[in-house]
C-alpha atoms as a PDB file:
ATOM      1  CA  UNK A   1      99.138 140.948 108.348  1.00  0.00           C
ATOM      2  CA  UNK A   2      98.895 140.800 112.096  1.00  0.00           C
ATOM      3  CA  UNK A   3      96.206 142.905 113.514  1.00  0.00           C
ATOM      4  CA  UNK A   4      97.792 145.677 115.758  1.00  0.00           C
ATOM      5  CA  UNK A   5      95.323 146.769 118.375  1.00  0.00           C
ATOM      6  CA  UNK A   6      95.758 148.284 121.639  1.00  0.00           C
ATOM      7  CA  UNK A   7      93.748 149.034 124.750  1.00  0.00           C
ATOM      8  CA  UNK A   8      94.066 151.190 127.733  1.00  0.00           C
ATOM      9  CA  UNK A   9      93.118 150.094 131.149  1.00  0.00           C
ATOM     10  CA  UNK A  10      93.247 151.221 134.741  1.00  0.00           C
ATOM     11  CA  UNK A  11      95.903 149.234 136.755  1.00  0.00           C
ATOM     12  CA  UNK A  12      95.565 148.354 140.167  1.00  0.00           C
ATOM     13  CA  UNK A  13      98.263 151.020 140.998  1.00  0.00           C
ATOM     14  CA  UNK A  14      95.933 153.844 139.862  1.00  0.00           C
ATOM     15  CA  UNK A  15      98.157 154.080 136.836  1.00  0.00           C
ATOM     16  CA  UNK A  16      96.587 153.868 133.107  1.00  0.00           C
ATOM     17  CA  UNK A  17      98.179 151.102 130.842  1.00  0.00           C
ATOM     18  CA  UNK A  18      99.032 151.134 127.171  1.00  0.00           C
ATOM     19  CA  UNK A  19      98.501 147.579 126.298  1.00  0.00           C
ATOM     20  CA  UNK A  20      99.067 145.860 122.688  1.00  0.00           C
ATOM     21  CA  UNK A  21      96.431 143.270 122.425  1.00  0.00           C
ATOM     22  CA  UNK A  22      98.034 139.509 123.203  1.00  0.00           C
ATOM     23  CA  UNK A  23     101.061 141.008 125.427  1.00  0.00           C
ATOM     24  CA  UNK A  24     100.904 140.402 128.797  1.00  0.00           C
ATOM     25  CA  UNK A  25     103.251 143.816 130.001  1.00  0.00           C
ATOM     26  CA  UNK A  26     102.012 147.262 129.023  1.00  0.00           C
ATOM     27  CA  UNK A  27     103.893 149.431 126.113  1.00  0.00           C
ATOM     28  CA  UNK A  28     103.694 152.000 128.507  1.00  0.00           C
ATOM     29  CA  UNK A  29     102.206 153.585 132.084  1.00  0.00           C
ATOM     30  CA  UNK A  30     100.360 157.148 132.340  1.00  0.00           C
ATOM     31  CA  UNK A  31      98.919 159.059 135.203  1.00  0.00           C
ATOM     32  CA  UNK A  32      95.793 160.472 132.995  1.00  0.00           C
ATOM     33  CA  UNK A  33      93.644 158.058 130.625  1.00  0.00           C
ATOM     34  CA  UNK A  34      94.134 160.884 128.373  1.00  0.00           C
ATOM     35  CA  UNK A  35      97.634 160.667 128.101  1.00  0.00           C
ATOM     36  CA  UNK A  36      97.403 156.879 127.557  1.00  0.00           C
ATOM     37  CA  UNK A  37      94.949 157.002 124.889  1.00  0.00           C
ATOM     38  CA  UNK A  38      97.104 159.931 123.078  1.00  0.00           C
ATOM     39  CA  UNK A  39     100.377 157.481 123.495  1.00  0.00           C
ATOM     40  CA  UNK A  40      98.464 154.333 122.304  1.00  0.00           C
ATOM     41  CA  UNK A  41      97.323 156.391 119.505  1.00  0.00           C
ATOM     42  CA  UNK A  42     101.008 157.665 118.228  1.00  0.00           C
ATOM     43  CA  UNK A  43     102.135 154.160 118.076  1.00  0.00           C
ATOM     44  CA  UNK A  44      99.360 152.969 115.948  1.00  0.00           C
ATOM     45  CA  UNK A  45      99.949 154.967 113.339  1.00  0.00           C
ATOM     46  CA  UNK A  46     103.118 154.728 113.115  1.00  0.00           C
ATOM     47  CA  UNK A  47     103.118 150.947 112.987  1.00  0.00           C
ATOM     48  CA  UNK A  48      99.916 151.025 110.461  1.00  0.00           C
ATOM     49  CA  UNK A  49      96.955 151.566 112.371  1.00  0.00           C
ATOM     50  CA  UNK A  50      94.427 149.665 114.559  1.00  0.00           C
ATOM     51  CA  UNK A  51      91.834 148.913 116.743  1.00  0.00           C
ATOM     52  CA  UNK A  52      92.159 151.916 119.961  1.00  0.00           C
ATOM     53  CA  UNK A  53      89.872 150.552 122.826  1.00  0.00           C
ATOM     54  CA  UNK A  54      89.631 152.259 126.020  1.00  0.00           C
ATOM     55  CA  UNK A  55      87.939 150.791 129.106  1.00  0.00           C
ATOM     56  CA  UNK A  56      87.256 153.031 132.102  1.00  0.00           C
ATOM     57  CA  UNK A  57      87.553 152.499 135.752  1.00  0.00           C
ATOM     58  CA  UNK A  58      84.807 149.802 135.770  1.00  0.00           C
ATOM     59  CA  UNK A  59      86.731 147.695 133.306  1.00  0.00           C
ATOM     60  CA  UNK A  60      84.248 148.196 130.627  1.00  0.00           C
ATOM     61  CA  UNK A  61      85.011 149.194 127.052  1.00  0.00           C
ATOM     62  CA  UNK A  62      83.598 153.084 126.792  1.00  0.00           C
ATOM     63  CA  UNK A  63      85.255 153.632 123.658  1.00  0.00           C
ATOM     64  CA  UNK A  64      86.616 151.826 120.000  1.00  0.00           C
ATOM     65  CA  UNK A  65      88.462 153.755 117.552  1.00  0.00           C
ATOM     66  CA  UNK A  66      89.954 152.541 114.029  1.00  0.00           C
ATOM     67  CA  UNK A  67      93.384 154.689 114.115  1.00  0.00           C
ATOM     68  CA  UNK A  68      94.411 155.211 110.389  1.00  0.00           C
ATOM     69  CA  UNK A  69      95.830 153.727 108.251  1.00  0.00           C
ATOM     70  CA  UNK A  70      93.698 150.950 109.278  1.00  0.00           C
ATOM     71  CA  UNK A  71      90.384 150.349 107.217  1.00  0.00           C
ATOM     72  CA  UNK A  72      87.362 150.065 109.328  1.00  0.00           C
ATOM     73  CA  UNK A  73      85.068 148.043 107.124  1.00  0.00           C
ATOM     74  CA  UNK A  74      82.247 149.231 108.855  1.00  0.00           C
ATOM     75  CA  UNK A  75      82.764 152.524 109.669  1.00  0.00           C
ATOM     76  CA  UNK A  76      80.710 154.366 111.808  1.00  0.00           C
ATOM     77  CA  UNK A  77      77.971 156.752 110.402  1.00  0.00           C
ATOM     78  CA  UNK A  78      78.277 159.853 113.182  1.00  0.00           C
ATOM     79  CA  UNK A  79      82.107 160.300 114.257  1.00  0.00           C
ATOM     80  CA  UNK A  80      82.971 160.054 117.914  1.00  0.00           C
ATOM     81  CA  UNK A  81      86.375 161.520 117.566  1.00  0.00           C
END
């Protein structure tokens, strides 16, 4: 099964990007981070879950989240989310 992972990045625009992992066009375009990571979110569960990572402003990953259904084989002992 392909691996279905997204991450969210600031654009050059100022806009945050929804981004499936391998495309080279965004799913979709926020104002907020928030908003991005809430959208980027939806879709993985409903297309069977993932790998969320969201980088901020710097371009460096700040966050990873395994979005059920996914299995996280090494899940995390304290819970960020």
């Amino acid at each position: 099964m392909a691996r279905n992972d997204r991450t969210i990045s600031r654009r050059d625009d100022g806009q945050w990007a929804n981004k499936k992992d391998g495309n080279e066009r965004a799913s979709s375009l926020h104002a907020t981070q928030a908003a991005a990571a809430k959208e980027a979110a939806r879709m993985l569960h409903e297309t069977g879950g993932g790998e969320l990572k969201i980088k901020g402003e710097d371009g460096k990953i700040r966050s990873k989240d395994t979005i059920a259904p996914a299995h996280d084989p090494f899940p995390p002992r304290d819970k960020e989310h």
